[in-house]
Protein backbone atom coordinates (compact mmCIF):
# COMPACT_ATOMS: atom_id res chain seq x y z
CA UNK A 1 4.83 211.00 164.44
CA UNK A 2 2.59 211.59 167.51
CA UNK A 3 3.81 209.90 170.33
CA UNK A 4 1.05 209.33 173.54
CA UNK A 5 2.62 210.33 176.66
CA UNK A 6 2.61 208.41 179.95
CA UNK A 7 0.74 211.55 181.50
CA UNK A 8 -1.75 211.07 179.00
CA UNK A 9 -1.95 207.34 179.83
CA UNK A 10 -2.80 207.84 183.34
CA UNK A 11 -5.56 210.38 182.38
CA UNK A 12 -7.15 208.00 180.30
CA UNK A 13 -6.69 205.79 183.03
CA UNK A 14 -8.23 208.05 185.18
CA UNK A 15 -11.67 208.69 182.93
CA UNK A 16 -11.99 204.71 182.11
CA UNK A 17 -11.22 203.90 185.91
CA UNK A 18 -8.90 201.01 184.86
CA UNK A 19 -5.12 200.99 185.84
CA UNK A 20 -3.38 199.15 182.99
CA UNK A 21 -0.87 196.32 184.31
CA UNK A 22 0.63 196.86 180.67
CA UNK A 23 0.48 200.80 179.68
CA UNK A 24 2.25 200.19 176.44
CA UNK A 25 -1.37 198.68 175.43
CA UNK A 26 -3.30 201.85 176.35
CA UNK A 27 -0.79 204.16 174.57
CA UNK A 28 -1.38 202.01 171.29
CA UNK A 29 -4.96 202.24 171.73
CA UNK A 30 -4.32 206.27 172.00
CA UNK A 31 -2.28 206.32 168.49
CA UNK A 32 -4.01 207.73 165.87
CA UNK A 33 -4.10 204.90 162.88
CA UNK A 34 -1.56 204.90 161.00
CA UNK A 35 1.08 206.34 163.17
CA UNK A 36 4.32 204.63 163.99
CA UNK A 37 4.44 202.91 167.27
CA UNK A 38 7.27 201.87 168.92
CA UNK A 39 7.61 199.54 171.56
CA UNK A 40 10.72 198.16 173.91
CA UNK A 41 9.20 195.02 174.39
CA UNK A 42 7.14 194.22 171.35
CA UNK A 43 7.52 194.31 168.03
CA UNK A 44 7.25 197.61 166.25
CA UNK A 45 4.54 198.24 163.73
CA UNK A 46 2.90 201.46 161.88
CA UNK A 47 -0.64 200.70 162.04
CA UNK A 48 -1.34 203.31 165.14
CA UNK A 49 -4.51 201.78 167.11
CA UNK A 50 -6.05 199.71 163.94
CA UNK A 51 -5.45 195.86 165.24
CA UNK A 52 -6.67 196.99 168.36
CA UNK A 53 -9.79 198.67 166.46
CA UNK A 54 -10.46 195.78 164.49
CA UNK A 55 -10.09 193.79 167.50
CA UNK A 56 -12.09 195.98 169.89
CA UNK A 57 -15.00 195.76 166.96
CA UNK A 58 -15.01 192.08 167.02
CA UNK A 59 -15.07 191.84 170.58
CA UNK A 60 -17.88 194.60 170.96
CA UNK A 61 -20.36 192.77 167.97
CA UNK A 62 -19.41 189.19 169.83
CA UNK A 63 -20.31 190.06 173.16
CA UNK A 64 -23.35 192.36 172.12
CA UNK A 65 -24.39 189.52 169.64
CA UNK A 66 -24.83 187.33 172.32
CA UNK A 67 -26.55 189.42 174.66
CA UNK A 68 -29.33 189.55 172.24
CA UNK A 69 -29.03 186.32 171.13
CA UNK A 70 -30.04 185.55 175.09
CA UNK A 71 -33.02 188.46 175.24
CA UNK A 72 -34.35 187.17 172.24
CA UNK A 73 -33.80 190.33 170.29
CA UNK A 74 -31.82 191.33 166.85
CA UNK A 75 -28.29 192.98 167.44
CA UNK A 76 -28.60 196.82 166.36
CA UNK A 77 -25.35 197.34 163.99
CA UNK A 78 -22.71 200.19 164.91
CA UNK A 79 -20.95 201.17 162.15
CA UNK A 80 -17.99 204.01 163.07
CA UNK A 81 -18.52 205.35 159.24
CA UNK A 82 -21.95 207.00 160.60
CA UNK A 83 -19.88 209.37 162.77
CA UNK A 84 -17.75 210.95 160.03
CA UNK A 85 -19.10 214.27 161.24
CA UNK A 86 -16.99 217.19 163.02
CA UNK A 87 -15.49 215.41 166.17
CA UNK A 88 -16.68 218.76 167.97
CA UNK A 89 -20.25 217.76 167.53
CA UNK A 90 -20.34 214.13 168.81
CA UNK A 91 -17.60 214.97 172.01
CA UNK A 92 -19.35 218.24 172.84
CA UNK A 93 -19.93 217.90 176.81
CA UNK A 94 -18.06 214.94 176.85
CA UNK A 95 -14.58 215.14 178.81
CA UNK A 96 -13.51 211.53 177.54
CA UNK A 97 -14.50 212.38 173.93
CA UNK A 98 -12.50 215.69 174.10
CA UNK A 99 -9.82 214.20 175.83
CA UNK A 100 -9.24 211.51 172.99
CA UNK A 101 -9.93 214.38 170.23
CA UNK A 102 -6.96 216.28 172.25
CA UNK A 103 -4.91 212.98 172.31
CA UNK A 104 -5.59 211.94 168.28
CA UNK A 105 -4.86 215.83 167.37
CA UNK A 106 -7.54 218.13 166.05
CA UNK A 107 -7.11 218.08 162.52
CA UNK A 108 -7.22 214.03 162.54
CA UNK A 109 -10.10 213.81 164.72
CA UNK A 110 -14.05 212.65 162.99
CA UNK A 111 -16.30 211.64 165.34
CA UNK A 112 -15.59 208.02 163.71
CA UNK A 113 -11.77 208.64 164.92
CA UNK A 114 -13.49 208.23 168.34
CA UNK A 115 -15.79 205.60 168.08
CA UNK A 116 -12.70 203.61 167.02
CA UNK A 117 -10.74 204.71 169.70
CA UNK A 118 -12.74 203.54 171.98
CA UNK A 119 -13.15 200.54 170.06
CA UNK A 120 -9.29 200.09 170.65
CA UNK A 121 -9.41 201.28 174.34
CA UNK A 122 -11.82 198.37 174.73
CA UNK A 123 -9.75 196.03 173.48
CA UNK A 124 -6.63 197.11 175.06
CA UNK A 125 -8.36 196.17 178.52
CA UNK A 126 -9.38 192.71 177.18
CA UNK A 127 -5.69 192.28 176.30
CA UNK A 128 -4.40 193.66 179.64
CA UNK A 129 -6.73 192.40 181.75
CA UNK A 130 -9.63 189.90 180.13
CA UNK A 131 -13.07 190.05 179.91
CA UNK A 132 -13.88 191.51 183.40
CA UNK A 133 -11.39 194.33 182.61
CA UNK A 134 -13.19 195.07 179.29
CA UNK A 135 -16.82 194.95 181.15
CA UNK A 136 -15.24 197.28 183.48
CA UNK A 137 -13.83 199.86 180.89
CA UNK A 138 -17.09 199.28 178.87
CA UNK A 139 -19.43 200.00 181.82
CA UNK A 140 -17.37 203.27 183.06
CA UNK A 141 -17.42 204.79 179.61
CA UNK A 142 -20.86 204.26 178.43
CA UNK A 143 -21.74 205.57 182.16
CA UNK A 144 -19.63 208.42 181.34
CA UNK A 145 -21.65 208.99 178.08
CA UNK A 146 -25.31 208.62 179.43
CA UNK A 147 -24.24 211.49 182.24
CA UNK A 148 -22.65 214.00 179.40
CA UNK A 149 -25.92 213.53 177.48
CA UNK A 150 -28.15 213.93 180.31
CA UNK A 151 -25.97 217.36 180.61
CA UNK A 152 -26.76 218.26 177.23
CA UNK A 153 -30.59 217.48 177.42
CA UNK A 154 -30.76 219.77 180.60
């Protein structure tokens, strides 16, 4: 069982620029799926970060749905099962990325086991703090992104 550590909560915390008012929410989000997760306060469950996946997708295609609903445009589709390369290849230069390839454990890591972490991250913050804490964690990691691949272009 891999168990996400509180230190490892507050660097995540850190890199998304979020403090969690519930960390047990971030260190589901950090579980890779399928792993057991205990909590003192909730239920138990062994799903690892997949509700919050599946709800982090379904918040991401809602919100993004309407944004181009608004602009007029058609809503490009993100599907994780695009990045089942090496996790190496789509975190290269990218602390976050390595950071959650670190957390999830080498050998379980696909660059879709990242997407989807993220994906749960997201929807951690909508649980712990609503939509403005989701734009927030949204915003600070696709910053994040756009600077590690304007590293790796220069």
């Amino acid at each position: 069982m891999s168990t996400v550590t509180s230190a490892e909560v507050q660097v995540c915390e850190n890199f998304i620029d979020y403090h969690f008012k519930d960390p047990s929410l971030l260190q589901e989000a950090l579980q890779p799926a399928g792993t057991p997760v205990r909590y003192s306060t909730r239920p138990h469950h062994d799903e690892g970060n997949k509700r919050l996946v599946d709800l982090g997708r379904k918040l991401h295609a809602f919100l993004t749905s309407k944004r181009f609903f608004e602009s007029g445009g058609m809503m490009p589709d993100l599907d994780p099962q695009q990045f089942e390369g090496p996790a190496e290849e789509l975190a290269a230069g990218d602390e976050f990325m390595e950071f959650i390839v670190e957390v999830q454990g080498d050998e379980r890591s696909t660059g879709r086991t990242i997407i989807e972490t993220q994906q749960a991250i997201f929807a951690a913050a909508w649980c712990d703090g609503g939509f403005d804490a989701y734009v927030k964690v949204f915003a600070s990691t696709l910053e994040r992104g756009r600077e590690a691949e304007a590293r790796k272009m220069s």
